[in-house]
PDB file of N, CA and C in Angstrom:
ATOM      1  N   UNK A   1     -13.132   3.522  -1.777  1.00  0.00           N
ATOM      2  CA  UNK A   1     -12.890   2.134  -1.402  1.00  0.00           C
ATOM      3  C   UNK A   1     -11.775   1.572  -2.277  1.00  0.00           C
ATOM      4  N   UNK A   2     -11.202   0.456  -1.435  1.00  0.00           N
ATOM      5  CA  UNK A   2     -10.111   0.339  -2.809  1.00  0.00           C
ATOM      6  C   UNK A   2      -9.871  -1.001  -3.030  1.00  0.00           C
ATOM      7  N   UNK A   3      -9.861  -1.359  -4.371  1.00  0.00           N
ATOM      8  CA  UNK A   3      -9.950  -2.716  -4.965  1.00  0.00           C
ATOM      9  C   UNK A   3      -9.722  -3.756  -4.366  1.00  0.00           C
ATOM     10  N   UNK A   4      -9.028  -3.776  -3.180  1.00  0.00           N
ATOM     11  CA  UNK A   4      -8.579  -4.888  -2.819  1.00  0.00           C
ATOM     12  C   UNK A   4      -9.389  -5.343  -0.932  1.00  0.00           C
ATOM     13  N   UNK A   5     -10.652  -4.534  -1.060  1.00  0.00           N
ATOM     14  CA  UNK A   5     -11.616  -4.124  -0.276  1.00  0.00           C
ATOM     15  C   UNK A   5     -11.866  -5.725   0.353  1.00  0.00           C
ATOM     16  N   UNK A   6     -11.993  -6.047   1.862  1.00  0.00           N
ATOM     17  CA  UNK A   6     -12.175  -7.070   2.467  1.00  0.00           C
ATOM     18  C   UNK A   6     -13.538  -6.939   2.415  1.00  0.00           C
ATOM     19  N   UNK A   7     -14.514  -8.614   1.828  1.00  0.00           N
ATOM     20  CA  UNK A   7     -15.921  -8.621   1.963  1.00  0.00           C
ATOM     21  C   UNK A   7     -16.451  -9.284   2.222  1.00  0.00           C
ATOM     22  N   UNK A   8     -17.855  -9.945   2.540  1.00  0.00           N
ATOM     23  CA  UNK A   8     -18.306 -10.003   3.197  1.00  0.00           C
ATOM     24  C   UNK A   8     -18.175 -11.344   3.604  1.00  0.00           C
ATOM     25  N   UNK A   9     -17.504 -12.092   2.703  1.00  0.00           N
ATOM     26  CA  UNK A   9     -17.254 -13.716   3.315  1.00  0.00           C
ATOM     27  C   UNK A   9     -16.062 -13.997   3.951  1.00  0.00           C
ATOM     28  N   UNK A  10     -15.150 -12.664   4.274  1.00  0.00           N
ATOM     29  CA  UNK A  10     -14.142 -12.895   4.824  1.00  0.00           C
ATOM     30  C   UNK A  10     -14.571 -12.499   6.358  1.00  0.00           C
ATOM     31  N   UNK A  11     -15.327 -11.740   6.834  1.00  0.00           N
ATOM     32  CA  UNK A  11     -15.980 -11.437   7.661  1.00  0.00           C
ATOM     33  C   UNK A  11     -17.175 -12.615   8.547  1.00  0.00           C
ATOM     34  N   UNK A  12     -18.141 -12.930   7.368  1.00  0.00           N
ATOM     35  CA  UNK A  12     -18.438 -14.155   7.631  1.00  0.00           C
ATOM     36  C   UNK A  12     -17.600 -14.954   7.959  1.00  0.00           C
ATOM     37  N   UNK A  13     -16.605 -15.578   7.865  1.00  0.00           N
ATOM     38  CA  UNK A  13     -15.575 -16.887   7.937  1.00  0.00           C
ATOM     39  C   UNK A  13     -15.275 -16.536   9.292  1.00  0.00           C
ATOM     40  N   UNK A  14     -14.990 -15.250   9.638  1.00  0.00           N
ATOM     41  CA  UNK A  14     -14.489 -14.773  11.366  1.00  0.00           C
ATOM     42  C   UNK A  14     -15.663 -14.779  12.186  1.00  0.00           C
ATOM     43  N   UNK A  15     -17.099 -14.283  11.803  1.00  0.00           N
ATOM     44  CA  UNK A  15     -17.959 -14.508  12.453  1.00  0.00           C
ATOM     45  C   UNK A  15     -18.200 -16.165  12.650  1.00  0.00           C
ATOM     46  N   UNK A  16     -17.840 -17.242  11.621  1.00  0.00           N
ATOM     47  CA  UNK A  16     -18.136 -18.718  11.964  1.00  0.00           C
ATOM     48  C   UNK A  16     -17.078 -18.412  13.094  1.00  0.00           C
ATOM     49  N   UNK A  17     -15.371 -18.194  12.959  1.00  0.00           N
ATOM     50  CA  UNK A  17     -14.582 -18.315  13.954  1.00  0.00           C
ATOM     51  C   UNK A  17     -14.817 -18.588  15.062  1.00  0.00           C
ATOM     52  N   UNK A  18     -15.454 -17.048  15.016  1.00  0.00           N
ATOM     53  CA  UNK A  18     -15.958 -16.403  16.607  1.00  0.00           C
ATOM     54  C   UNK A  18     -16.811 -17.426  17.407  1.00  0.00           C
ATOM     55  N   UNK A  19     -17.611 -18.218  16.365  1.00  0.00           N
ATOM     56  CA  UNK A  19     -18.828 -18.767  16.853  1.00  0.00           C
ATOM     57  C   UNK A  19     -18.203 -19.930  17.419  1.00  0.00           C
ATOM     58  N   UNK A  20     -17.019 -20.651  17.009  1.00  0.00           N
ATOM     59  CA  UNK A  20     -16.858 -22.036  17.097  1.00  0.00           C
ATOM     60  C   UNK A  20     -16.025 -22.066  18.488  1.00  0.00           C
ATOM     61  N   UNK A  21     -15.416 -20.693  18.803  1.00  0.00           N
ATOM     62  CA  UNK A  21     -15.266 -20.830  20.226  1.00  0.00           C
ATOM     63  C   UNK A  21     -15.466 -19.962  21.280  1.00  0.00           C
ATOM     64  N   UNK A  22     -17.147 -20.105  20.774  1.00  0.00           N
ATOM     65  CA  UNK A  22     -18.472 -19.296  21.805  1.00  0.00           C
ATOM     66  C   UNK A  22     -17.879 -17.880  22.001  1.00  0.00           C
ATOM     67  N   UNK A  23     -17.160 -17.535  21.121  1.00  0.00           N
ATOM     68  CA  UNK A  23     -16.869 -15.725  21.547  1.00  0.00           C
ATOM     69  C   UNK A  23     -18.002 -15.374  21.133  1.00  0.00           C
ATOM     70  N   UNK A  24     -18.226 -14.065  22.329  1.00  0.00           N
ATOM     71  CA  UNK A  24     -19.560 -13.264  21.312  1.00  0.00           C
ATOM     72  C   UNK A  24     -19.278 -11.837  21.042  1.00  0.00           C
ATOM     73  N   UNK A  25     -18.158 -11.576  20.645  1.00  0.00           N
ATOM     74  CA  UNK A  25     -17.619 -10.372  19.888  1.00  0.00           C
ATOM     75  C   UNK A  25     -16.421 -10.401  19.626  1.00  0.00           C
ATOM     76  N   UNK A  26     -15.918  -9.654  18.402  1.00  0.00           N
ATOM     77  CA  UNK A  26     -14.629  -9.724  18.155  1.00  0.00           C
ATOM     78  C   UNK A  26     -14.423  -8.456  17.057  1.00  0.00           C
ATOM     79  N   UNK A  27     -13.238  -8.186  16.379  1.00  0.00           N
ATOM     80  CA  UNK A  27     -12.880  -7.464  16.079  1.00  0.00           C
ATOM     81  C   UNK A  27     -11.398  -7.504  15.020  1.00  0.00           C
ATOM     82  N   UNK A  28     -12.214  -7.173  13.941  1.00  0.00           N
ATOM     83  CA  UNK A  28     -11.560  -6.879  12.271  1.00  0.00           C
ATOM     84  C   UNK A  28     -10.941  -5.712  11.736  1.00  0.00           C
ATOM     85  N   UNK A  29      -9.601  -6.312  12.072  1.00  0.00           N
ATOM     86  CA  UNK A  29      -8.561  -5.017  11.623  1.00  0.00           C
ATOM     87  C   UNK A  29      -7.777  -5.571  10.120  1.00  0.00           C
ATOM     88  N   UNK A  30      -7.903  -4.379   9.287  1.00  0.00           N
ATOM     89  CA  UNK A  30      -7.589  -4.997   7.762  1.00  0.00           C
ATOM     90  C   UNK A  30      -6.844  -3.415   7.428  1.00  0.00           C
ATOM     91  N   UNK A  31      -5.648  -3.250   7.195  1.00  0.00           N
ATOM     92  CA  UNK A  31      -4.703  -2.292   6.241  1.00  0.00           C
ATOM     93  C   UNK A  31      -5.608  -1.890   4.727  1.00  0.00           C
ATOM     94  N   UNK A  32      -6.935  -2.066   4.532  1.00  0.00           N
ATOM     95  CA  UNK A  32      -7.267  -1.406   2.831  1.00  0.00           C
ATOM     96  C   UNK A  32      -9.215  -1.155   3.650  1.00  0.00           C
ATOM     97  N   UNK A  33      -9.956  -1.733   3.423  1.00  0.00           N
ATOM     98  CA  UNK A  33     -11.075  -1.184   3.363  1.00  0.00           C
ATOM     99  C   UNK A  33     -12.181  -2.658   3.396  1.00  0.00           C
ATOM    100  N   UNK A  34     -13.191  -1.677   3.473  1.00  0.00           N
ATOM    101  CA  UNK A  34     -14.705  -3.237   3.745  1.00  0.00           C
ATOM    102  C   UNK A  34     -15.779  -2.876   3.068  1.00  0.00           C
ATOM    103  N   UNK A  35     -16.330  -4.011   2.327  1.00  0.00           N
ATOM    104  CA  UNK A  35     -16.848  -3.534   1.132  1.00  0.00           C
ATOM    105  C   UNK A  35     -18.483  -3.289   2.213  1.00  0.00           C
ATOM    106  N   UNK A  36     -19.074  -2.323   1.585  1.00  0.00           N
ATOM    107  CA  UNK A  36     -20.997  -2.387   1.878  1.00  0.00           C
ATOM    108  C   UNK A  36     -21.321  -3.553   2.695  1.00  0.00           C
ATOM    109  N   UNK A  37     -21.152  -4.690   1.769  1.00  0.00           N
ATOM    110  CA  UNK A  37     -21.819  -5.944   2.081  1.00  0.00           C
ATOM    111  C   UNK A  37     -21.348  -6.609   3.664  1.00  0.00           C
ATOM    112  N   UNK A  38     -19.798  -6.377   3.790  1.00  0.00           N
ATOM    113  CA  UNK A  38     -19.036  -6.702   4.727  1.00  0.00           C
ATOM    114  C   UNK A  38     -19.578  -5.748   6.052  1.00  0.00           C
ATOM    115  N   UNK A  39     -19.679  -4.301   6.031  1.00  0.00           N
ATOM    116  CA  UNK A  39     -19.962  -3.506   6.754  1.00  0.00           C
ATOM    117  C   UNK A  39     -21.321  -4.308   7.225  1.00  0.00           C
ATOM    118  N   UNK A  40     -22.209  -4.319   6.514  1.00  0.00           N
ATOM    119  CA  UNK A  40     -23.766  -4.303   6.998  1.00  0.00           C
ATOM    120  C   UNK A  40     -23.995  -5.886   8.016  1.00  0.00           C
ATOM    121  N   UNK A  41     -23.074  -6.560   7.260  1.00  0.00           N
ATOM    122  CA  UNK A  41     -23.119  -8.175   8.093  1.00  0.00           C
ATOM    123  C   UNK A  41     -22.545  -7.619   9.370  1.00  0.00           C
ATOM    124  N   UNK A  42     -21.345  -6.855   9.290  1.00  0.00           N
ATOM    125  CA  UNK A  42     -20.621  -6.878  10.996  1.00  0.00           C
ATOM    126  C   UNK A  42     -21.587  -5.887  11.967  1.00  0.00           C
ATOM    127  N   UNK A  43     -22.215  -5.376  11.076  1.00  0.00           N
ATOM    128  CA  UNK A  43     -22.960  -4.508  12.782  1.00  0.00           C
ATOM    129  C   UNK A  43     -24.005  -5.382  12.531  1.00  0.00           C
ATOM    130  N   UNK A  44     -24.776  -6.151  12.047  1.00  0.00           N
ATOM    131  CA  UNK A  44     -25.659  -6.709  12.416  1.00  0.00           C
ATOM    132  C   UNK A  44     -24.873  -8.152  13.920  1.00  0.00           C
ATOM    133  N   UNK A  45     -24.065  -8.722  13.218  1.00  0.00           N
ATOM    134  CA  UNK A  45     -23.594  -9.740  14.184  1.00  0.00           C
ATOM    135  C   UNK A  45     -22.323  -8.853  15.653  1.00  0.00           C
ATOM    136  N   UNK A  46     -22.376  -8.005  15.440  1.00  0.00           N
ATOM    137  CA  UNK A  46     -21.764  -7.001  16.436  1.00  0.00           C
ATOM    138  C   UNK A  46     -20.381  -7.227  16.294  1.00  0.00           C
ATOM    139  N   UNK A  47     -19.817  -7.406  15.154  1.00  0.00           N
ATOM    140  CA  UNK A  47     -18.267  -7.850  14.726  1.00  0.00           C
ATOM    141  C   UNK A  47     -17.420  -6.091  14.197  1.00  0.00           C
ATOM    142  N   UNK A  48     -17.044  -5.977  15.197  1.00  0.00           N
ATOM    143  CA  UNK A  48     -16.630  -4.215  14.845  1.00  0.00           C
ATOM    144  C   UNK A  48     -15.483  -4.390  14.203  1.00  0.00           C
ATOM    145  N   UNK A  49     -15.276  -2.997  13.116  1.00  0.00           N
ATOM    146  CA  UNK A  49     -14.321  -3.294  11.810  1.00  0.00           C
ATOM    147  C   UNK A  49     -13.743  -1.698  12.283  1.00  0.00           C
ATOM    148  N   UNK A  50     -12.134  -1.894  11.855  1.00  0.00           N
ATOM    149  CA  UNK A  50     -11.271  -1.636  11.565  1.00  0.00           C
ATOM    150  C   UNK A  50     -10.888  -0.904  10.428  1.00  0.00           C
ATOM    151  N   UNK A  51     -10.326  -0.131   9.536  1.00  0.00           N
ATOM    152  CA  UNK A  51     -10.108   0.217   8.371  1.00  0.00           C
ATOM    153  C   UNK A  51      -8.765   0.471   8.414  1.00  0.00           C
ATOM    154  N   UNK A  52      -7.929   0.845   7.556  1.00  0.00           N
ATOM    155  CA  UNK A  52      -6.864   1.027   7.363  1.00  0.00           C
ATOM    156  C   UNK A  52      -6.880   2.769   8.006  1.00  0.00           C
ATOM    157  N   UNK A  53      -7.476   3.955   7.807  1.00  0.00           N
ATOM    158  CA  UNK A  53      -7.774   4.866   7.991  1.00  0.00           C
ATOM    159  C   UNK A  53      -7.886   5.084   9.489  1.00  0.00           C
ATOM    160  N   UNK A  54      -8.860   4.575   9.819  1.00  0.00           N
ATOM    161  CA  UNK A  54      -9.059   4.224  11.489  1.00  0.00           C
ATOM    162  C   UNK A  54      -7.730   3.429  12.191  1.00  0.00           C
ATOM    163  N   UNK A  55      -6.967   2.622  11.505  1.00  0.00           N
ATOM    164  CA  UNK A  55      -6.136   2.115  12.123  1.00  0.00           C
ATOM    165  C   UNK A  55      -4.667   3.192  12.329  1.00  0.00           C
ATOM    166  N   UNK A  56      -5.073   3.942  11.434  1.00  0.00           N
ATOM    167  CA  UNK A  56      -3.807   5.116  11.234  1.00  0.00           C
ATOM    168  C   UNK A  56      -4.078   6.055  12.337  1.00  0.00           C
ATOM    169  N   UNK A  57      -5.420   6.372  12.716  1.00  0.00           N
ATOM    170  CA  UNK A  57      -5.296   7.106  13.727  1.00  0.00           C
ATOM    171  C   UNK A  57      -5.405   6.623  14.652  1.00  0.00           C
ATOM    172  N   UNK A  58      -5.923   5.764  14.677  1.00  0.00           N
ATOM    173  CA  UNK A  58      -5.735   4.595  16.085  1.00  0.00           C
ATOM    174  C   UNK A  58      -4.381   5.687  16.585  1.00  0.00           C
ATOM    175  N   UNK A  59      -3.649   4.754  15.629  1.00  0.00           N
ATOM    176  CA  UNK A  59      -1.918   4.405  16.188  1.00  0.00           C
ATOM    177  C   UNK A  59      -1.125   6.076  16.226  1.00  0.00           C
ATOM    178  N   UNK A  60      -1.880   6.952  15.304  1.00  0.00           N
ATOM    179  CA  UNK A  60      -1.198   8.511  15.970  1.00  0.00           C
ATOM    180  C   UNK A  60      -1.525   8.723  17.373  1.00  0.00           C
ATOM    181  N   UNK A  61      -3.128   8.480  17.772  1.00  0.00           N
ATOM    182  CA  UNK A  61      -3.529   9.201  18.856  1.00  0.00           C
ATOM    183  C   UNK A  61      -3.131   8.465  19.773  1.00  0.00           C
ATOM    184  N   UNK A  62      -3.149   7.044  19.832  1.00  0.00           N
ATOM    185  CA  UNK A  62      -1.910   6.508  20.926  1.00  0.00           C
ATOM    186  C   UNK A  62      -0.808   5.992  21.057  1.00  0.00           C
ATOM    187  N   UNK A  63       0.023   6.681  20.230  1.00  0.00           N
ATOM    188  CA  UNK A  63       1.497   6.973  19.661  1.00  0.00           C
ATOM    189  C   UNK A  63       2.021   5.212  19.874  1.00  0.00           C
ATOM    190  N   UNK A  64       0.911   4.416  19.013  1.00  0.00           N
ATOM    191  CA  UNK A  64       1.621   3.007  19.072  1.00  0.00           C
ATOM    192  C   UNK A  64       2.171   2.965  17.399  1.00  0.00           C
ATOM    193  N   UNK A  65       3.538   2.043  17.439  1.00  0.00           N
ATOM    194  CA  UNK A  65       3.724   2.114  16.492  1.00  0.00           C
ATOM    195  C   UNK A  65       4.680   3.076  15.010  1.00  0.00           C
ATOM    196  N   UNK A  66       4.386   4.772  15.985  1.00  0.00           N
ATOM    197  CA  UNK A  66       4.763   5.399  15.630  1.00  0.00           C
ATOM    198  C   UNK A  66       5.744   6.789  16.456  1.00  0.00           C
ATOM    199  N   UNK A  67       6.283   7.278  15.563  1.00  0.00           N
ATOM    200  CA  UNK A  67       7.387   8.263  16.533  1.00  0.00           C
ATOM    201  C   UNK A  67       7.561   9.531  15.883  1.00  0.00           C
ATOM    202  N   UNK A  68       8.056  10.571  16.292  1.00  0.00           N
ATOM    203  CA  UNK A  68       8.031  11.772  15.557  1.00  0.00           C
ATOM    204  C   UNK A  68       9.278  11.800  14.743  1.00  0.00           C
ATOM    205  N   UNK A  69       9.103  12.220  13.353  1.00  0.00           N
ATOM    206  CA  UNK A  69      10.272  12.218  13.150  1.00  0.00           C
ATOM    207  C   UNK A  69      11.043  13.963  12.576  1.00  0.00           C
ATOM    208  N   UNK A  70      10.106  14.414  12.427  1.00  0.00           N
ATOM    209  CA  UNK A  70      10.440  16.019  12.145  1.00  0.00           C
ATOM    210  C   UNK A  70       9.218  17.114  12.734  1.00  0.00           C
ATOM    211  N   UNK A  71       9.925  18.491  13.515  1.00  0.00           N
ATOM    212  CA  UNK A  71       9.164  19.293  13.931  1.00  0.00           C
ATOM    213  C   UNK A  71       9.127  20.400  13.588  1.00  0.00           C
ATOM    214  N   UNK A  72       7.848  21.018  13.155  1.00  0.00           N
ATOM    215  CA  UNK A  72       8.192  22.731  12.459  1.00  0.00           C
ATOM    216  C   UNK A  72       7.826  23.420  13.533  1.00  0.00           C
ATOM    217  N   UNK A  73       8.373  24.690  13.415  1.00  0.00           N
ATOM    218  CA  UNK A  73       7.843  26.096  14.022  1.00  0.00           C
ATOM    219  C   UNK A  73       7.414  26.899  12.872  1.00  0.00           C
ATOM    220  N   UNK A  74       6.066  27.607  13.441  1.00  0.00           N
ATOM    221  CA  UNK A  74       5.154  28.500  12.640  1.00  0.00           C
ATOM    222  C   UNK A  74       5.278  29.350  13.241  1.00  0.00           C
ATOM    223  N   UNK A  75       6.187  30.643  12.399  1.00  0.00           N
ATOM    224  CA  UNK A  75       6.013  31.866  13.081  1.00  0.00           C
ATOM    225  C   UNK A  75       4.886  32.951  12.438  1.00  0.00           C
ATOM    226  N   UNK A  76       4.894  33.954  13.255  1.00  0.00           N
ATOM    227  CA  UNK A  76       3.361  34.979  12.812  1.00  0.00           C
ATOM    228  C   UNK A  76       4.351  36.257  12.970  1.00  0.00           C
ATOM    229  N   UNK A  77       3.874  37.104  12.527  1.00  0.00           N
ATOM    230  CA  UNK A  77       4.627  38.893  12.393  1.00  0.00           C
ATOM    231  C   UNK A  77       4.071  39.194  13.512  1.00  0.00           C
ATOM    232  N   UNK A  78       4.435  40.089  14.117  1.00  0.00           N
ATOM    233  CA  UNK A  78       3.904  40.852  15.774  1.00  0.00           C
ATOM    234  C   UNK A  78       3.925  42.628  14.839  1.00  0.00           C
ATOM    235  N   UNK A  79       3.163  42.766  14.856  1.00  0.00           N
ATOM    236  CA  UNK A  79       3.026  44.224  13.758  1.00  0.00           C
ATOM    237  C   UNK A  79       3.110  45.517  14.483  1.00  0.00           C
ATOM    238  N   UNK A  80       3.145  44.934  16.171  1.00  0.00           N
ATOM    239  CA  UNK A  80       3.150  46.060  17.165  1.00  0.00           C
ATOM    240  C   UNK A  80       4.680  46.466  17.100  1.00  0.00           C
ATOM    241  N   UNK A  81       5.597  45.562  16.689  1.00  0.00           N
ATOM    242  CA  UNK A  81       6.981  46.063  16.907  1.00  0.00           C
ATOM    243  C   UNK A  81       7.507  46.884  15.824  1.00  0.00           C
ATOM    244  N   UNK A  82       6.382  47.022  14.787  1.00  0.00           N
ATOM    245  CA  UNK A  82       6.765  48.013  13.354  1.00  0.00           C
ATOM    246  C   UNK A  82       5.846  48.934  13.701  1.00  0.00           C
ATOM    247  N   UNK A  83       5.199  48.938  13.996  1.00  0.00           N
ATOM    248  CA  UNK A  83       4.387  50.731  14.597  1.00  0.00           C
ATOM    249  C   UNK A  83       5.510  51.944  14.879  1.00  0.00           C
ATOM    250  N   UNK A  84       5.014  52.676  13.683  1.00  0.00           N
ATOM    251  CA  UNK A  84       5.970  54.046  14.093  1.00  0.00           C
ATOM    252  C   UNK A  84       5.385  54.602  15.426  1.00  0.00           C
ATOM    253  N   UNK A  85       6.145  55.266  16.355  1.00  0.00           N
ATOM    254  CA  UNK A  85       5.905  56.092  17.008  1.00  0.00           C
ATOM    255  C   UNK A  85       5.991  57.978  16.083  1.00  0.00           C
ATOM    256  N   UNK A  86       4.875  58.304  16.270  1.00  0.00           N
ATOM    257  CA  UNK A  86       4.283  59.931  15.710  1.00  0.00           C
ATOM    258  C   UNK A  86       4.871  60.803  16.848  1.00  0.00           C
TER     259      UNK A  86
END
């Protein structure tokens, strides 16, 4: 987790959000992490969280955001083409 970990009253403050204009779900995307306390409040009030981690693959697996920027080839030995013939 890392120090600068979103918790549980910042979560709370979005769950009042949510409440004040009758949404009944929503969704917390934060670049670092959510502390215990933060986690356990959002699945109880059904407020689904985000992580910085999750947001990274979010955005590989549906290439938002991001682009390729270098490609390798992995080659393998074919050992049939060094076989002596006897």
């Amino acid at each position: 987790m890392l120090k600068n970990a979103v918790g549980r009253p910042a979560i709370q403050g979005f769950y009042d959000a949510l409440a004040s204009v009758n949404a009944d779900r929503g969704v917390f995307i934060t670049t670092s992490s959510f502390s215990k306390a933060a986690e356990e409040f959002a699945k109880k009030q059904g407020i689904v969280l985000i992580d910085g981690i999750q947001l990274t693959q979010l955005m590989l697996e549906y290439k938002v955001g991001v682009g390729k920027a270098q490609e390798y080839t992995v080659y393998q030995i074919n050992y049939d083409d060094f076989e002596s013939e006897d």
